[in-house]
Protein backbone atom coordinates (compact mmCIF):
# COMPACT_ATOMS: atom_id res chain seq x y z
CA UNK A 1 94.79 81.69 103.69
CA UNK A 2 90.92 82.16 103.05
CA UNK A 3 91.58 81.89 99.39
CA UNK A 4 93.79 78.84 99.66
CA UNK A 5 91.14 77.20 101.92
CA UNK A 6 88.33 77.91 99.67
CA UNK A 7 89.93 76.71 96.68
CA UNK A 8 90.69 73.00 97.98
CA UNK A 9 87.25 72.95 99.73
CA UNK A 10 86.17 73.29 95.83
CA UNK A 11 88.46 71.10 94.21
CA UNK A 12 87.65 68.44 96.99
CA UNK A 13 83.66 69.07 96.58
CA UNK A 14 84.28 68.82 92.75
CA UNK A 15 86.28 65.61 92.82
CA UNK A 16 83.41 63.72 94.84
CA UNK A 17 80.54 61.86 93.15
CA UNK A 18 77.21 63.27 93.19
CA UNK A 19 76.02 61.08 95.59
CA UNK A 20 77.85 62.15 97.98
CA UNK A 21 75.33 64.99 98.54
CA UNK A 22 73.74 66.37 100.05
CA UNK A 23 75.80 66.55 103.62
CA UNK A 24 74.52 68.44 107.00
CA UNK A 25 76.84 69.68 109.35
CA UNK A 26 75.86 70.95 112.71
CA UNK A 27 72.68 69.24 115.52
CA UNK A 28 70.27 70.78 113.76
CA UNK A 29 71.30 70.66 110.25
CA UNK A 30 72.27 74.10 109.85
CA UNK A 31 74.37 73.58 106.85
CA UNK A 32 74.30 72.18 104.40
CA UNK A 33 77.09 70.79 102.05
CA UNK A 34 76.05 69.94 98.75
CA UNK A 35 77.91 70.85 94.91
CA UNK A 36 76.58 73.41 92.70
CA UNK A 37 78.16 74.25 89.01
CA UNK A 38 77.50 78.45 88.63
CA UNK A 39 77.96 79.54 84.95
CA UNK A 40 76.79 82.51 85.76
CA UNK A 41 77.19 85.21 87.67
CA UNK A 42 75.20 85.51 91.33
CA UNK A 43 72.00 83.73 91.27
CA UNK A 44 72.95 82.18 87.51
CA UNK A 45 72.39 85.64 86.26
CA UNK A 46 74.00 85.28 82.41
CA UNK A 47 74.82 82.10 82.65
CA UNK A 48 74.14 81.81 78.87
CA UNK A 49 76.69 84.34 78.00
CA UNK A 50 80.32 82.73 78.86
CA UNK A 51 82.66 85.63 77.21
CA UNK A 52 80.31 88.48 79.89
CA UNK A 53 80.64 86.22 82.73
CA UNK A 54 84.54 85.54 82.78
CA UNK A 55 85.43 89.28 82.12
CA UNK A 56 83.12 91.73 83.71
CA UNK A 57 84.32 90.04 87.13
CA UNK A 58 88.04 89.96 85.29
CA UNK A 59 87.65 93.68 84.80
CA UNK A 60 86.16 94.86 88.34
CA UNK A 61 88.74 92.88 90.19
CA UNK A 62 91.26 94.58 88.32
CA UNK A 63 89.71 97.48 89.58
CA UNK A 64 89.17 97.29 92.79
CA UNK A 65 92.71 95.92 92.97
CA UNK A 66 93.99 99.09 92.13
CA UNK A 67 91.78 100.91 94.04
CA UNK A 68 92.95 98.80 96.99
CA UNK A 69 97.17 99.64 95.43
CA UNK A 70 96.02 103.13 95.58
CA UNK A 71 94.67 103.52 99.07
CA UNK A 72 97.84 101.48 100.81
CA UNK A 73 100.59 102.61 98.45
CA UNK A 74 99.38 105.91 97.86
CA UNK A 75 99.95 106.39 94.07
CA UNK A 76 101.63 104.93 91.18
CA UNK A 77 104.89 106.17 91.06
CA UNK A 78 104.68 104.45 94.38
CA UNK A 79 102.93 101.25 92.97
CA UNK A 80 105.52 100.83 90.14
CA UNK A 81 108.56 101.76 92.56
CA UNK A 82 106.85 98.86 94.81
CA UNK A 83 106.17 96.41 91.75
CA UNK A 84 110.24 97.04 90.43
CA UNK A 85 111.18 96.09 94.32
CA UNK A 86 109.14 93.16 93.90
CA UNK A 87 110.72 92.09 90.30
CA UNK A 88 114.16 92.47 91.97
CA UNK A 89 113.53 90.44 94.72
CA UNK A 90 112.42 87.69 92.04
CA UNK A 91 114.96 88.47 89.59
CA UNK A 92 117.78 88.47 92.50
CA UNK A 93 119.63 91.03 90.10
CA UNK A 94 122.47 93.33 92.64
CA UNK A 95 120.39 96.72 91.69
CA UNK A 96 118.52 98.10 94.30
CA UNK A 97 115.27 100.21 93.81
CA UNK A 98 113.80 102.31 96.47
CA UNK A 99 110.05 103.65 96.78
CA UNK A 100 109.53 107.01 95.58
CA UNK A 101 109.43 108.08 99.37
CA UNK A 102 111.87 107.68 101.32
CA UNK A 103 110.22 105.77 103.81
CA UNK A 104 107.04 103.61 103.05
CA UNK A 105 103.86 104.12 105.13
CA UNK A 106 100.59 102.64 104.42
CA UNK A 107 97.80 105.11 104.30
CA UNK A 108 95.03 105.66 106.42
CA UNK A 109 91.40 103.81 105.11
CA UNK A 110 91.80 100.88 107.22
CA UNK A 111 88.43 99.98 106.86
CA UNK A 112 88.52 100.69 103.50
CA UNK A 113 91.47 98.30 102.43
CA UNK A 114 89.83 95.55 104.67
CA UNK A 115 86.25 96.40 102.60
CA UNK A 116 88.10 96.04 99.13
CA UNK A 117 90.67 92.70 100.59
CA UNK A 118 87.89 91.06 101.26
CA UNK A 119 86.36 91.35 97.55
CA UNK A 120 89.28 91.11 96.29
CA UNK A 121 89.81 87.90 97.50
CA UNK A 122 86.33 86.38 97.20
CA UNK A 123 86.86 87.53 93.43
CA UNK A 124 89.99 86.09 92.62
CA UNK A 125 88.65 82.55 94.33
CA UNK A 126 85.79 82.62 91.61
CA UNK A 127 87.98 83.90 89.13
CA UNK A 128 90.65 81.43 89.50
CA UNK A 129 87.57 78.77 89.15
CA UNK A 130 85.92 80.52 86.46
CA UNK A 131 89.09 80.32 83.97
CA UNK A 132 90.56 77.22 85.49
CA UNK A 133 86.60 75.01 85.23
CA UNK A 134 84.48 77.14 83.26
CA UNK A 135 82.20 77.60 86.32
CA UNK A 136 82.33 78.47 90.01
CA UNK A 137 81.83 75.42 92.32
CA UNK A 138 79.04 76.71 95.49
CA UNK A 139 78.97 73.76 97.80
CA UNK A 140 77.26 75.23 101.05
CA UNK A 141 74.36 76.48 101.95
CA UNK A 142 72.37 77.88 105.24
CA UNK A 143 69.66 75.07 106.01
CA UNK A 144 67.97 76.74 109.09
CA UNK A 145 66.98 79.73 110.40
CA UNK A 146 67.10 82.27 107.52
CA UNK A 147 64.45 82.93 104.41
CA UNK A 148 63.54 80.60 102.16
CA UNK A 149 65.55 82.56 99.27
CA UNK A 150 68.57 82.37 101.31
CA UNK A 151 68.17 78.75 101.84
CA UNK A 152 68.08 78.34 98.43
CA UNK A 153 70.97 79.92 97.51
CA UNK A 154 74.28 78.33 97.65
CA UNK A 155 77.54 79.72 98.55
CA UNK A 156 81.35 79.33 98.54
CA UNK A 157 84.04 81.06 100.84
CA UNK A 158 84.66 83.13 98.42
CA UNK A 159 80.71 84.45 98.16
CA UNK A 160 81.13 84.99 102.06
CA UNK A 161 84.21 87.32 101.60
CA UNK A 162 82.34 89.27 98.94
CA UNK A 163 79.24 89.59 101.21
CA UNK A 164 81.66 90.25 104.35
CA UNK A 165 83.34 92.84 102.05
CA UNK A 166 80.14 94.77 101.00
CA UNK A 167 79.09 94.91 104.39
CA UNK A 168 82.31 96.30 105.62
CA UNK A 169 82.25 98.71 103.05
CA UNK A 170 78.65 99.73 103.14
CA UNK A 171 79.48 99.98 107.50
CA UNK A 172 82.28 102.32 106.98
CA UNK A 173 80.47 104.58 104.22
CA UNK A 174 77.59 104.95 107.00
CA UNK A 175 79.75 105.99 109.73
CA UNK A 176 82.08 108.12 107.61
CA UNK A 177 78.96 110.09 106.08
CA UNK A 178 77.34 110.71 109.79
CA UNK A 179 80.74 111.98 110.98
């Protein structure tokens, strides 16, 4: 839903004129919506180098997606018994194919899975963007009551899922290491 919601926001930012911008939303102006082209990757970092900027964040979706496969399914017999289910289903062919154990069960990790969904997502939103434009489109930023670098910096859904991701993540790793 996030990443359905994130891509129209873009499309409908990118569709409206420039002068359309900047927008506040909120009494005090907290946010502010405004359109921002990224060629690069956060903060315009390589935004010169086009080939480095579609597929390092190609390649480390890929893997965290199969990190992610790895901690719910379990492993890849599992993942490839789940993948053939899926194919049927699509295919609507009269074989059946069952998981290689007998009953599926999604592992523990919650936090974890949540950590890496959230990235996952945020990722494939800028991917989808990135392949699809040839840049990511940012269109809000935080107007009030953070530092100036922050209000400088402008972010999409997708950003926020990363960052809510990371901190997730970096949360659980915390707890898990005092325990």
């Amino acid at each position: 839903m996030l990443l359905l919601l994130d891509l129209i926001l873009k499309k409908e930012i990118d569709d409206m004129s420039d002068d359309k911008f900047p927008k506040y939303i909120g009494k005090n102006k907290i946010i502010k919506i405004q359109k921002y082209h990224n060629y690069g990757l956060p903060y315009g970092m390589f935004e010169n180098n086009k080939l480095f900027t579609m597929f390092l964040p190609l390649l480390l979706t890929i893997v965290l997606f199969f990190k992610w496969c790895m901690l719910t399914i379990g492993s890849f017999e599992n993942l490839f018994a789940l993948l053939k289910k899926v194919l049927y289903l699509l295919s609507n062919q009269k074989r059946k194919y069952k998981l290689a154990k007998k009953e599926f069960k999604v592992k523990g990790n919650f936090f974890k899975r949540l950590a890496l969904s959230f990235v996952i997502l945020g990722s494939a939103s800028n991917l989808i963007d990135r392949f699809t434009r040839g840049y990511v489109v940012d269109y809000f930023s935080f107007n009030k009551f953070v530092p100036k670098r922050i209000k400088e910096t402008v972010f999409n859904i997708g950003d926020i899922c990363i960052l809510i991701g990371v901190v997730i993540g970096t949360i659980f790793s915390i707890i898990k290491k005092e325990n």
